[in-house]
PDB file of N, CA and C in Angstrom:
ATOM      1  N   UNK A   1      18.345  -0.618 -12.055  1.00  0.00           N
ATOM      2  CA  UNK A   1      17.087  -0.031 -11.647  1.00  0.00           C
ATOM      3  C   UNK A   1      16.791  -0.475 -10.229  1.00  0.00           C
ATOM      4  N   UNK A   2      16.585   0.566  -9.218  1.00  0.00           N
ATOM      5  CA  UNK A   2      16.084   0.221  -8.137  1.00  0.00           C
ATOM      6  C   UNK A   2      14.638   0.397  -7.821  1.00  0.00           C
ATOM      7  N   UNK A   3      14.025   0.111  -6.456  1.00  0.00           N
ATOM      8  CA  UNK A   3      12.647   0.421  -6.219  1.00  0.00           C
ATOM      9  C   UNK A   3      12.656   0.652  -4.638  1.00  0.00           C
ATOM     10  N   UNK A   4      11.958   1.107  -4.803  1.00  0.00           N
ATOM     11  CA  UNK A   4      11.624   2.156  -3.034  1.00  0.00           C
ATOM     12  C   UNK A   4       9.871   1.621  -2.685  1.00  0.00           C
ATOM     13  N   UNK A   5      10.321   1.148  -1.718  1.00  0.00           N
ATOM     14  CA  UNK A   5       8.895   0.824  -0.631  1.00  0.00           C
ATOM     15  C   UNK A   5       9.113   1.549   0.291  1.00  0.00           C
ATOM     16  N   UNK A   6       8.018   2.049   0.396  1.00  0.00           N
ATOM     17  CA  UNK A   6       7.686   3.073   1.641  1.00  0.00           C
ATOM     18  C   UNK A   6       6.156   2.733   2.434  1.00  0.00           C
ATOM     19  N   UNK A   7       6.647   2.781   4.200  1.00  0.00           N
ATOM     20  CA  UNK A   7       5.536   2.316   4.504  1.00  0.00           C
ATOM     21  C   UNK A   7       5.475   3.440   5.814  1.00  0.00           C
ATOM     22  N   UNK A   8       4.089   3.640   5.558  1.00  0.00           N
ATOM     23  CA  UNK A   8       3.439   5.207   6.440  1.00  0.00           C
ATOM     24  C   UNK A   8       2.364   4.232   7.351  1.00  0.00           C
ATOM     25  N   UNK A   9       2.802   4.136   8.765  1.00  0.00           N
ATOM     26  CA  UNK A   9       1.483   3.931   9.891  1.00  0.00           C
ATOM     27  C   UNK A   9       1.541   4.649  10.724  1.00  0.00           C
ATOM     28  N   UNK A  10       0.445   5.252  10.780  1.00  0.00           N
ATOM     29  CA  UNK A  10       0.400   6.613  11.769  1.00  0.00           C
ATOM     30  C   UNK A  10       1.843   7.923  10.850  1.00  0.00           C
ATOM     31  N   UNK A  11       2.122   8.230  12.362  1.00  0.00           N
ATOM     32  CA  UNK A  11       3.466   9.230  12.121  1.00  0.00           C
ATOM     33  C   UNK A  11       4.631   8.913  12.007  1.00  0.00           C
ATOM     34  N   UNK A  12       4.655   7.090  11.576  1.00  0.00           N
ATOM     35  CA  UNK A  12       5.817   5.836  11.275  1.00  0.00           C
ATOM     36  C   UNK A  12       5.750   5.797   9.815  1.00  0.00           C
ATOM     37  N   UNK A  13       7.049   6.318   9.495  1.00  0.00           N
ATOM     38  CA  UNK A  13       7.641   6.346   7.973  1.00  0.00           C
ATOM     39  C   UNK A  13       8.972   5.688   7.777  1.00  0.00           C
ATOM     40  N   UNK A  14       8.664   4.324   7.146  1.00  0.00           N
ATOM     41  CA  UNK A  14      10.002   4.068   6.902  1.00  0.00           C
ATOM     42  C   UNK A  14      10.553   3.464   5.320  1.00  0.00           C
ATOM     43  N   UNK A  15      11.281   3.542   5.119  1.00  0.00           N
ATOM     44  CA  UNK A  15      11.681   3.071   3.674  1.00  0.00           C
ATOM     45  C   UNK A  15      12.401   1.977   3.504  1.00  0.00           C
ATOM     46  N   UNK A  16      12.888   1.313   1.971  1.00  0.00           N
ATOM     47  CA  UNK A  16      13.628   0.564   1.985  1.00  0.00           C
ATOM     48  C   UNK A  16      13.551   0.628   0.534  1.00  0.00           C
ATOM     49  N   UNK A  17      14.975  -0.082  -0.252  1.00  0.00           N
ATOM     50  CA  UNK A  17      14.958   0.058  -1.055  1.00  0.00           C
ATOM     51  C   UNK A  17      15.699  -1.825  -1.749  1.00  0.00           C
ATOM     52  N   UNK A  18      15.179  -1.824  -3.412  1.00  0.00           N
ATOM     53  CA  UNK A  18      15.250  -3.180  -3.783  1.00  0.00           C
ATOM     54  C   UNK A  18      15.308  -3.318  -4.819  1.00  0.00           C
ATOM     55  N   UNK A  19      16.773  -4.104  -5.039  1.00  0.00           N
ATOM     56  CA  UNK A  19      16.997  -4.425  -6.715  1.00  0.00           C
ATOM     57  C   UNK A  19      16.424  -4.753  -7.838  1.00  0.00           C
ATOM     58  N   UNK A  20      15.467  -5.238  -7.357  1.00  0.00           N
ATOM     59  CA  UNK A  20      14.636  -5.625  -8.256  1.00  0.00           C
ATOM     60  C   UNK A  20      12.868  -5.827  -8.088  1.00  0.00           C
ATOM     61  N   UNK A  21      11.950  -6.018  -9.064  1.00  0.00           N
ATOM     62  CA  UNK A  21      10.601  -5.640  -8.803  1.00  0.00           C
ATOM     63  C   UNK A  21      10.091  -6.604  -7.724  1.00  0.00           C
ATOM     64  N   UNK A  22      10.532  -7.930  -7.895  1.00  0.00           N
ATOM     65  CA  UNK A  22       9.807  -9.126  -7.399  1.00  0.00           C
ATOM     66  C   UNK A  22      10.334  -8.850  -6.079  1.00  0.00           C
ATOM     67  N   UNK A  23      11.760  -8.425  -5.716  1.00  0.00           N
ATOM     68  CA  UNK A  23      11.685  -8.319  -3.969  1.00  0.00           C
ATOM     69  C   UNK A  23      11.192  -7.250  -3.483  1.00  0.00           C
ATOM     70  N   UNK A  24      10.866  -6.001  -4.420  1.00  0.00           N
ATOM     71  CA  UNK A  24       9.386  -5.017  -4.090  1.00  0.00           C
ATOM     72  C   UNK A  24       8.551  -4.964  -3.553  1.00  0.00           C
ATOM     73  N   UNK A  25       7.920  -6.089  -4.422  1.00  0.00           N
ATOM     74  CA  UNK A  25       6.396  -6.568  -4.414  1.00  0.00           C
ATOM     75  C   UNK A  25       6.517  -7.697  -2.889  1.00  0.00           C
ATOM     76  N   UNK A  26       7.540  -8.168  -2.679  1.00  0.00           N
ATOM     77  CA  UNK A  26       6.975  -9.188  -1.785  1.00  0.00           C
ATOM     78  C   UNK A  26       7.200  -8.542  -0.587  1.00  0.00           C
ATOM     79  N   UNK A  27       8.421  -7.492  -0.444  1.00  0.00           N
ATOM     80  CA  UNK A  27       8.308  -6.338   0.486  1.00  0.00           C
ATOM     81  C   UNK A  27       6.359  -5.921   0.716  1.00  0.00           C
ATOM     82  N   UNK A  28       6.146  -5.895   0.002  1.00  0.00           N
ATOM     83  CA  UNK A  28       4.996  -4.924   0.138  1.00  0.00           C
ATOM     84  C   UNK A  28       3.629  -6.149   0.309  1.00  0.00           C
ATOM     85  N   UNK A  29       3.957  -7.173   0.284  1.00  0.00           N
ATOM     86  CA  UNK A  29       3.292  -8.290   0.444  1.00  0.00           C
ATOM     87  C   UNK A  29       3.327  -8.596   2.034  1.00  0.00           C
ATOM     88  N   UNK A  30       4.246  -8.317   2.704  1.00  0.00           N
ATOM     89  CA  UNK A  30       4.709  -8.986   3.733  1.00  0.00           C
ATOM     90  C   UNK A  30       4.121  -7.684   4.851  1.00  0.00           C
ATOM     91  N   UNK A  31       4.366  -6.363   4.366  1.00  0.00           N
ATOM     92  CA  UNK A  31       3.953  -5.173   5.174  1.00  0.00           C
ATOM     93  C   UNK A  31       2.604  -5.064   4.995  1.00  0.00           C
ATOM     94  N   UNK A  32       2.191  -5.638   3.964  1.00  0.00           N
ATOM     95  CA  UNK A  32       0.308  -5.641   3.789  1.00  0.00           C
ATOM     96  C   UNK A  32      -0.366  -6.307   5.147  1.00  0.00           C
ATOM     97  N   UNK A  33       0.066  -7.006   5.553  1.00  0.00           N
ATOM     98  CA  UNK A  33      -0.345  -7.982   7.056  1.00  0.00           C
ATOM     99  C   UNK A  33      -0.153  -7.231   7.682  1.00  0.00           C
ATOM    100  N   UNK A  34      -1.528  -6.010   7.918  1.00  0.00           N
ATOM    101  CA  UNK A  34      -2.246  -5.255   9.374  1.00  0.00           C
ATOM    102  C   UNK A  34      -2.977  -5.505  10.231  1.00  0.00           C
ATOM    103  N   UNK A  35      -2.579  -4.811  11.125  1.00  0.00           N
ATOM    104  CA  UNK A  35      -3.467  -4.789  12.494  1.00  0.00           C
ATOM    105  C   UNK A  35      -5.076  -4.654  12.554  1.00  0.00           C
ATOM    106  N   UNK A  36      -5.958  -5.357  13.417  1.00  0.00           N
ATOM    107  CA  UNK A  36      -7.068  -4.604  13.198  1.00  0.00           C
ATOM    108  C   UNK A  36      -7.521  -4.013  14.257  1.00  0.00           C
ATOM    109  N   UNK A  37      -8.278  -3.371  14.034  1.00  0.00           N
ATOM    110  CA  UNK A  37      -8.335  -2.750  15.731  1.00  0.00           C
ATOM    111  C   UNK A  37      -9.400  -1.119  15.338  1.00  0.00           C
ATOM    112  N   UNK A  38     -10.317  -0.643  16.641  1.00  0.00           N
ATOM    113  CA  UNK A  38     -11.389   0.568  16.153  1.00  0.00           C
ATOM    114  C   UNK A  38     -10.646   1.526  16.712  1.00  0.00           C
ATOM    115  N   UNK A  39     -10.698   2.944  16.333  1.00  0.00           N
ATOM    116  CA  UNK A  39      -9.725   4.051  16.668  1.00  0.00           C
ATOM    117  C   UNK A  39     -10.892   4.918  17.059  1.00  0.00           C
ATOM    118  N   UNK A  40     -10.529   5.880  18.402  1.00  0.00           N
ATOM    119  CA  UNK A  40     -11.600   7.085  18.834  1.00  0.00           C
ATOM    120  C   UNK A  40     -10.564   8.057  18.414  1.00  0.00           C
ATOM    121  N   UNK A  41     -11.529   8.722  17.610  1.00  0.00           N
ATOM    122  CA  UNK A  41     -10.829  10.449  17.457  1.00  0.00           C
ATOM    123  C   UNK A  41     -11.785  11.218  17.067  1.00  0.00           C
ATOM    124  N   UNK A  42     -11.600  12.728  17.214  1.00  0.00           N
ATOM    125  CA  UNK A  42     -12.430  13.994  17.328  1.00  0.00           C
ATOM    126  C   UNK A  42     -13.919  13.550  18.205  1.00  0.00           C
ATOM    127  N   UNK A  43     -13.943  12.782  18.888  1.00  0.00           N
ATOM    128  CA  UNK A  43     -14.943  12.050  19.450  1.00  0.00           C
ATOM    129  C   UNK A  43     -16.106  11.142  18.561  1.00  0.00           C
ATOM    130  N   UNK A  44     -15.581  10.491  17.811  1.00  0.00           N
ATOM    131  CA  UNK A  44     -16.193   9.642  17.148  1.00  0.00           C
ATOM    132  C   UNK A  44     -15.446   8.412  17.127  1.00  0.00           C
ATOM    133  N   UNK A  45     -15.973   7.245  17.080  1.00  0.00           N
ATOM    134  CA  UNK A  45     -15.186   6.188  17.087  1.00  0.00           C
ATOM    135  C   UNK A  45     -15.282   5.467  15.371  1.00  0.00           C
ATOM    136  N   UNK A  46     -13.917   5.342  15.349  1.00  0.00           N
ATOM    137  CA  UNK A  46     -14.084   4.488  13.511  1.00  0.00           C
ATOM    138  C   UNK A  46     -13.695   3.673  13.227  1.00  0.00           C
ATOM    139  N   UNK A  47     -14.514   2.446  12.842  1.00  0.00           N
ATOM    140  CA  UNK A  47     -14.480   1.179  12.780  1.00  0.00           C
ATOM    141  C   UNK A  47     -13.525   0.975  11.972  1.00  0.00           C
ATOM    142  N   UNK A  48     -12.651  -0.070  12.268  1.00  0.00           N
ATOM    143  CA  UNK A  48     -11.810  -0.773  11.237  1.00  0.00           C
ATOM    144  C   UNK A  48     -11.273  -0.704   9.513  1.00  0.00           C
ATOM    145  N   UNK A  49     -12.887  -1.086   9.177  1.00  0.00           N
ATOM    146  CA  UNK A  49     -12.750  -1.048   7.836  1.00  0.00           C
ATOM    147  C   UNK A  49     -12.975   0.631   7.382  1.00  0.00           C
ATOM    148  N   UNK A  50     -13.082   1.339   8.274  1.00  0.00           N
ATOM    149  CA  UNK A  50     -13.327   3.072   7.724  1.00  0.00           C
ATOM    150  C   UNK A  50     -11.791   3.352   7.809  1.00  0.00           C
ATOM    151  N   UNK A  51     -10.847   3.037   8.352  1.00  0.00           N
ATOM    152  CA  UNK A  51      -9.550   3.926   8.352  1.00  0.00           C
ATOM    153  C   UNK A  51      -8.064   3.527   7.391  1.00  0.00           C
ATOM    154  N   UNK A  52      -6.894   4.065   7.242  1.00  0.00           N
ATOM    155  CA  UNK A  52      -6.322   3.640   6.188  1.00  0.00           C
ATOM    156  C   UNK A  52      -5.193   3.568   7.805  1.00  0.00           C
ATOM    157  N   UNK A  53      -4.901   1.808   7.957  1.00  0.00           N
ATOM    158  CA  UNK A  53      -4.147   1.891   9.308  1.00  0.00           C
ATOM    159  C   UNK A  53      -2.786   1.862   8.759  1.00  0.00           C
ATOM    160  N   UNK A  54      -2.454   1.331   7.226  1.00  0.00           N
ATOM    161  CA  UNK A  54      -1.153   1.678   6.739  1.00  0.00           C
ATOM    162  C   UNK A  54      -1.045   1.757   5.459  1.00  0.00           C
ATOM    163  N   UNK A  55      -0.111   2.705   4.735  1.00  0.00           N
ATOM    164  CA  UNK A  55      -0.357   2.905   3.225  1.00  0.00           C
ATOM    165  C   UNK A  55       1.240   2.717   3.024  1.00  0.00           C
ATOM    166  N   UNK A  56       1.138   1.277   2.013  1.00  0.00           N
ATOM    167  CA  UNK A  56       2.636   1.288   1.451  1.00  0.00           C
ATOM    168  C   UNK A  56       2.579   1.226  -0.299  1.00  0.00           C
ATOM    169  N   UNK A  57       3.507   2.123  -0.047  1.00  0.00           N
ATOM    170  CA  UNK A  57       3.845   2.860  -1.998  1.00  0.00           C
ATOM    171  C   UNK A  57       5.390   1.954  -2.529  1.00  0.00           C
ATOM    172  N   UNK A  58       5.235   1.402  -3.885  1.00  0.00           N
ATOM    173  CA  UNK A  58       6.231   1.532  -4.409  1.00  0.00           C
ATOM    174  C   UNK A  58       6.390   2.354  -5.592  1.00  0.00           C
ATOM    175  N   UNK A  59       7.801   2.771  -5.626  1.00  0.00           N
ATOM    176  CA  UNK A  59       8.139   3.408  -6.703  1.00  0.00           C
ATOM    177  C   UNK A  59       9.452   2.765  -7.577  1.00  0.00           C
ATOM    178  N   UNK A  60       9.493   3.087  -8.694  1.00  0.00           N
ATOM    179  CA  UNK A  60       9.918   2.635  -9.091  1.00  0.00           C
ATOM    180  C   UNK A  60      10.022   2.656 -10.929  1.00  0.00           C
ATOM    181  N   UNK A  61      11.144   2.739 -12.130  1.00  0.00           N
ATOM    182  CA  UNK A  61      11.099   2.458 -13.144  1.00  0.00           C
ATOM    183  C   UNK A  61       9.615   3.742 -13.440  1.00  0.00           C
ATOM    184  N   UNK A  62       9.569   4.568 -13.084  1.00  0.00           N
ATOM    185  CA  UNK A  62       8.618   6.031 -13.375  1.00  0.00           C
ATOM    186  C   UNK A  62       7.318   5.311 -12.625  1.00  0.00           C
ATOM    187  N   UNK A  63       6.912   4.573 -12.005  1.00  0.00           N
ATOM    188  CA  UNK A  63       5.685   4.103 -11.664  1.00  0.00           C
ATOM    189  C   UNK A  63       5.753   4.702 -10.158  1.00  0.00           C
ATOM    190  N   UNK A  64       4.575   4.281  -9.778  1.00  0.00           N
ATOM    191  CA  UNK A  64       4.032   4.923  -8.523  1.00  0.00           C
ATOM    192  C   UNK A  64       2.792   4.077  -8.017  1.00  0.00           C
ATOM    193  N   UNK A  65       2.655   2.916  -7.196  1.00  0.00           N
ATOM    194  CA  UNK A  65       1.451   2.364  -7.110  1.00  0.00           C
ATOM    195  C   UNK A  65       1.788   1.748  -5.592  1.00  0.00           C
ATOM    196  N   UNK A  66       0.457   1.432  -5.167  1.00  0.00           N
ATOM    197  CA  UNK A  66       0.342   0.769  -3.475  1.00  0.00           C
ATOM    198  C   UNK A  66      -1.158   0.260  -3.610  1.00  0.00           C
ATOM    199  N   UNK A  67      -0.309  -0.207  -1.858  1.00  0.00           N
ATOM    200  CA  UNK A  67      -1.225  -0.345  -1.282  1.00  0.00           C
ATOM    201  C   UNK A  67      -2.148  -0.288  -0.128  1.00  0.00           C
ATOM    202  N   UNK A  68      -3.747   0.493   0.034  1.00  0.00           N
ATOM    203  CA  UNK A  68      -3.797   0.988   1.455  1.00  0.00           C
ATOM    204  C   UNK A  68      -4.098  -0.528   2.207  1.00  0.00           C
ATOM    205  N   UNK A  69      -4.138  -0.603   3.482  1.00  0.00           N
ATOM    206  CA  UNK A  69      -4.742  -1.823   4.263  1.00  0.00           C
ATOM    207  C   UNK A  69      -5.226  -0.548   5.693  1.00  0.00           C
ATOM    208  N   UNK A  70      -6.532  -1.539   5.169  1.00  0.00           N
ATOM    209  CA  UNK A  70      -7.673  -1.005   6.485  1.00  0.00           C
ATOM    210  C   UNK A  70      -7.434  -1.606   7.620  1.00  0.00           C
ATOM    211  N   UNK A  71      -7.957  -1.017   8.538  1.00  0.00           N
ATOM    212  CA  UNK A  71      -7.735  -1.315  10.325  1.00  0.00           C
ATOM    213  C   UNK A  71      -8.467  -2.441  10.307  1.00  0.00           C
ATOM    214  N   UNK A  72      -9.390  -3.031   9.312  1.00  0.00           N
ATOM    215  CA  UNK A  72      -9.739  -4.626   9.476  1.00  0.00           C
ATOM    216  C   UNK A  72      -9.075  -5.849   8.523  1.00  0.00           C
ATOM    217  N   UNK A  73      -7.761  -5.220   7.962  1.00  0.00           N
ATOM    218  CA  UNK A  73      -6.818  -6.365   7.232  1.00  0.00           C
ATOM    219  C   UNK A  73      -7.168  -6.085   6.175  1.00  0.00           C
ATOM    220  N   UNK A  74      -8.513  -5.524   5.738  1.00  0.00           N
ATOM    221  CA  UNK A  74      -8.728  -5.779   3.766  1.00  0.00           C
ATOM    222  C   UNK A  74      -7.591  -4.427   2.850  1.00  0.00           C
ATOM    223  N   UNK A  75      -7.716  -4.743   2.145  1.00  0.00           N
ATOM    224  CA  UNK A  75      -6.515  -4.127   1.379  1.00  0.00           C
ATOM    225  C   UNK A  75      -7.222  -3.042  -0.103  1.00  0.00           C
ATOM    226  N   UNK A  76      -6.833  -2.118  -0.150  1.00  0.00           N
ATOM    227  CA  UNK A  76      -7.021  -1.487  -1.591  1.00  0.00           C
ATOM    228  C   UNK A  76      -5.803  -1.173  -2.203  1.00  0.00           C
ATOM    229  N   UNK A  77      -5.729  -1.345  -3.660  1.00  0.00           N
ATOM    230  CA  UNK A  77      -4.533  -0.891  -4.397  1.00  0.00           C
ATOM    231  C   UNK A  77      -5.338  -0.077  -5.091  1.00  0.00           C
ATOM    232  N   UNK A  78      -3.686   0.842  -5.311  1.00  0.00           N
ATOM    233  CA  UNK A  78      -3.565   1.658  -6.442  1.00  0.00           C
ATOM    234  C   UNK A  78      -2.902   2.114  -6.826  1.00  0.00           C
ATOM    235  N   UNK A  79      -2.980   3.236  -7.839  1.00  0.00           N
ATOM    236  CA  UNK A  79      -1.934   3.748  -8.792  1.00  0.00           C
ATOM    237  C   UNK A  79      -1.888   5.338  -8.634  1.00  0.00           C
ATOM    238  N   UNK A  80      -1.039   5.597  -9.372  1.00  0.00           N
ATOM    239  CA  UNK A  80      -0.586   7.592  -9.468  1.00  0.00           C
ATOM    240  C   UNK A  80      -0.366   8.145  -8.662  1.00  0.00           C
ATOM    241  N   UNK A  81       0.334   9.292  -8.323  1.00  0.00           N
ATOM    242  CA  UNK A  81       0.923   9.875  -7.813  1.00  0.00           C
ATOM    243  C   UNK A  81      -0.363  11.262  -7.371  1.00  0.00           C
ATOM    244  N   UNK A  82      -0.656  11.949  -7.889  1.00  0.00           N
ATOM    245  CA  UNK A  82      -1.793  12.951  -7.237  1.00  0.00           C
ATOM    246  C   UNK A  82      -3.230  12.150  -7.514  1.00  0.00           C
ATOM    247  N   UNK A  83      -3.962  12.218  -8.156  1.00  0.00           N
ATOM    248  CA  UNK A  83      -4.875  10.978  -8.125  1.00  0.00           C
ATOM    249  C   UNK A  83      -5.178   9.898  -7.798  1.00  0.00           C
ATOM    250  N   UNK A  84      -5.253   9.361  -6.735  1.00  0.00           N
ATOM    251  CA  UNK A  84      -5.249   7.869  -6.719  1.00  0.00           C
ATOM    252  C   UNK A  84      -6.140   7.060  -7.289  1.00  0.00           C
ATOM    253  N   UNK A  85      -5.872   6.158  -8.140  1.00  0.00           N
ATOM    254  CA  UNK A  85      -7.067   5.489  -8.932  1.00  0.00           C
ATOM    255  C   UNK A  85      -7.012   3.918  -7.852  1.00  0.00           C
ATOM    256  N   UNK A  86      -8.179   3.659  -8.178  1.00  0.00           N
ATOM    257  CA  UNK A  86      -8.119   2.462  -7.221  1.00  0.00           C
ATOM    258  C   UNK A  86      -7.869   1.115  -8.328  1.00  0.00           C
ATOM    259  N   UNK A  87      -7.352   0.176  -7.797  1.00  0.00           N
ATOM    260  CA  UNK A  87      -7.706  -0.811  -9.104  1.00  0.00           C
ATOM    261  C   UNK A  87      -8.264  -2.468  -8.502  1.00  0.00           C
ATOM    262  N   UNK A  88      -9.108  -2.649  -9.774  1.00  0.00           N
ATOM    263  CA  UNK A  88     -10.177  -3.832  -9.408  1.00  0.00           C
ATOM    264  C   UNK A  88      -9.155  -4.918  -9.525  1.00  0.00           C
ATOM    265  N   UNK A  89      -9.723  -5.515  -8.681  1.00  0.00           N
ATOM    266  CA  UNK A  89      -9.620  -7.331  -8.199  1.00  0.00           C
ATOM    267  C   UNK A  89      -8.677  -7.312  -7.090  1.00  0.00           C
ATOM    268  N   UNK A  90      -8.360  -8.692  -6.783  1.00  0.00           N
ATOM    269  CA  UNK A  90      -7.373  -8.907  -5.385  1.00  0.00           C
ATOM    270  C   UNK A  90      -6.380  -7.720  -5.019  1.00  0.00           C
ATOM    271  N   UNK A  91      -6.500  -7.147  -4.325  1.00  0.00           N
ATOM    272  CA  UNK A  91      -5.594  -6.055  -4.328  1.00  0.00           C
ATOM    273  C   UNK A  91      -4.047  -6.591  -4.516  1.00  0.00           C
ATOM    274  N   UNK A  92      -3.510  -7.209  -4.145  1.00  0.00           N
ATOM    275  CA  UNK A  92      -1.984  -7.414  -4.223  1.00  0.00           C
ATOM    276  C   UNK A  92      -1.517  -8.020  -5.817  1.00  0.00           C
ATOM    277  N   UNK A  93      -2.828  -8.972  -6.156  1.00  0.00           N
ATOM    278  CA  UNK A  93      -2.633  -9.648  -8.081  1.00  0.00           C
ATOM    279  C   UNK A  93      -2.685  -7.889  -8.496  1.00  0.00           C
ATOM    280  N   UNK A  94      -3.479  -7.187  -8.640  1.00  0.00           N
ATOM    281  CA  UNK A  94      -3.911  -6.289  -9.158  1.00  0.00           C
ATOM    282  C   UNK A  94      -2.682  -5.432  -9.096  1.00  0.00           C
ATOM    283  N   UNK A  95      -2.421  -4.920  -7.855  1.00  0.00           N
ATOM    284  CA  UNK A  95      -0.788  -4.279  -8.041  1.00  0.00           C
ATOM    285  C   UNK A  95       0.453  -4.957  -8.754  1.00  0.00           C
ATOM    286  N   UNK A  96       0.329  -6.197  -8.345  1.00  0.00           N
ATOM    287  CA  UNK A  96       1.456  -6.681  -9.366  1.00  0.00           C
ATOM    288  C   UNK A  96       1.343  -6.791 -10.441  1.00  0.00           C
ATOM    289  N   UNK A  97      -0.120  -6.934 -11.418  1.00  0.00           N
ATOM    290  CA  UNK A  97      -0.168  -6.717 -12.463  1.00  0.00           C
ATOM    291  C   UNK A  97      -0.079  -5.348 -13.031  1.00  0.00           C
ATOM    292  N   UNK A  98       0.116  -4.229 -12.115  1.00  0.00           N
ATOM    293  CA  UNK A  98      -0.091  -2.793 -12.658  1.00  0.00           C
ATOM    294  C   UNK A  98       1.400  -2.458 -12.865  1.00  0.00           C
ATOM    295  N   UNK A  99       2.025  -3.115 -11.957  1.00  0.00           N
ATOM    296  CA  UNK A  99       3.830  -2.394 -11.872  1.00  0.00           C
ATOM    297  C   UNK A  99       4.584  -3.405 -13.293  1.00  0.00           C
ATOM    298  N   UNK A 100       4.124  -4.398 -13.671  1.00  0.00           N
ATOM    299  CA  UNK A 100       4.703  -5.476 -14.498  1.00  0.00           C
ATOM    300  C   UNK A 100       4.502  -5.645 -15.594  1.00  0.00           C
ATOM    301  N   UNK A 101       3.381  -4.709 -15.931  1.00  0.00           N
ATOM    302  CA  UNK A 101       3.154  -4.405 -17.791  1.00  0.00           C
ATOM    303  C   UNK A 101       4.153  -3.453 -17.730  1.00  0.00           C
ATOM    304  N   UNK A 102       4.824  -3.593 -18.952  1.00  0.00           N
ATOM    305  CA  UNK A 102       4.894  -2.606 -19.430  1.00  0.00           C
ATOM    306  C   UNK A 102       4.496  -1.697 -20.311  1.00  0.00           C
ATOM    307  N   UNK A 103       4.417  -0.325 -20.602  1.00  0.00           N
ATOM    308  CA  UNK A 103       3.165   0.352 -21.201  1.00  0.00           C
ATOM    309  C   UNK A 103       3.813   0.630 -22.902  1.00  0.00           C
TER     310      UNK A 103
END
């Protein structure tokens, strides 16, 4: 079984792939450490915590879960593939507890 991290900043897409869950997750631990910084566009300026400055997904074993990190470092996880559900507590415990049950 493999797993695919994928990490989208801006129009920067890159992948990687990993034998196993735990070097996944720490993949995606390590790409969670964003930039912060305020962005002007359509002539509005948007603070930090309003933008998604990078969204990394793993997949994997039929699952589908990430995590976004805002332009001020804080982090949201989640799950599914067309829906995104968000999920409560530390974002990174919270993803690793979502990919590691099994159902």
């Amino acid at each position: 079984m493999s797993y695919r991290v994928t990490v989208r900043r801006g129009s920067q897409v890159s992948h990687e792939d990993y034998e196993t869950l735990n070097q996944a997750l720490a993949a995606v631990e390590r790409e969670a450490r964003g930039d912060r910084r305020a962005v002007e566009a359509l002539g509005r300026t948007y603070e930090p915590e309003e933008l998604v400055a990078a969204r990394i997904e793993l997949k994997g074993a039929s699952k589908r879960a990430g995590v976004d990190v805002r332009g001020d470092g804080s982090l949201v996880a989640w799950t599914g593939r067309i829906r995104r559900t968000p999920l409560e507590g530390e974002a990174l415990r919270a993803l690793r507890q979502s990919v590691s049950v099994e159902p």
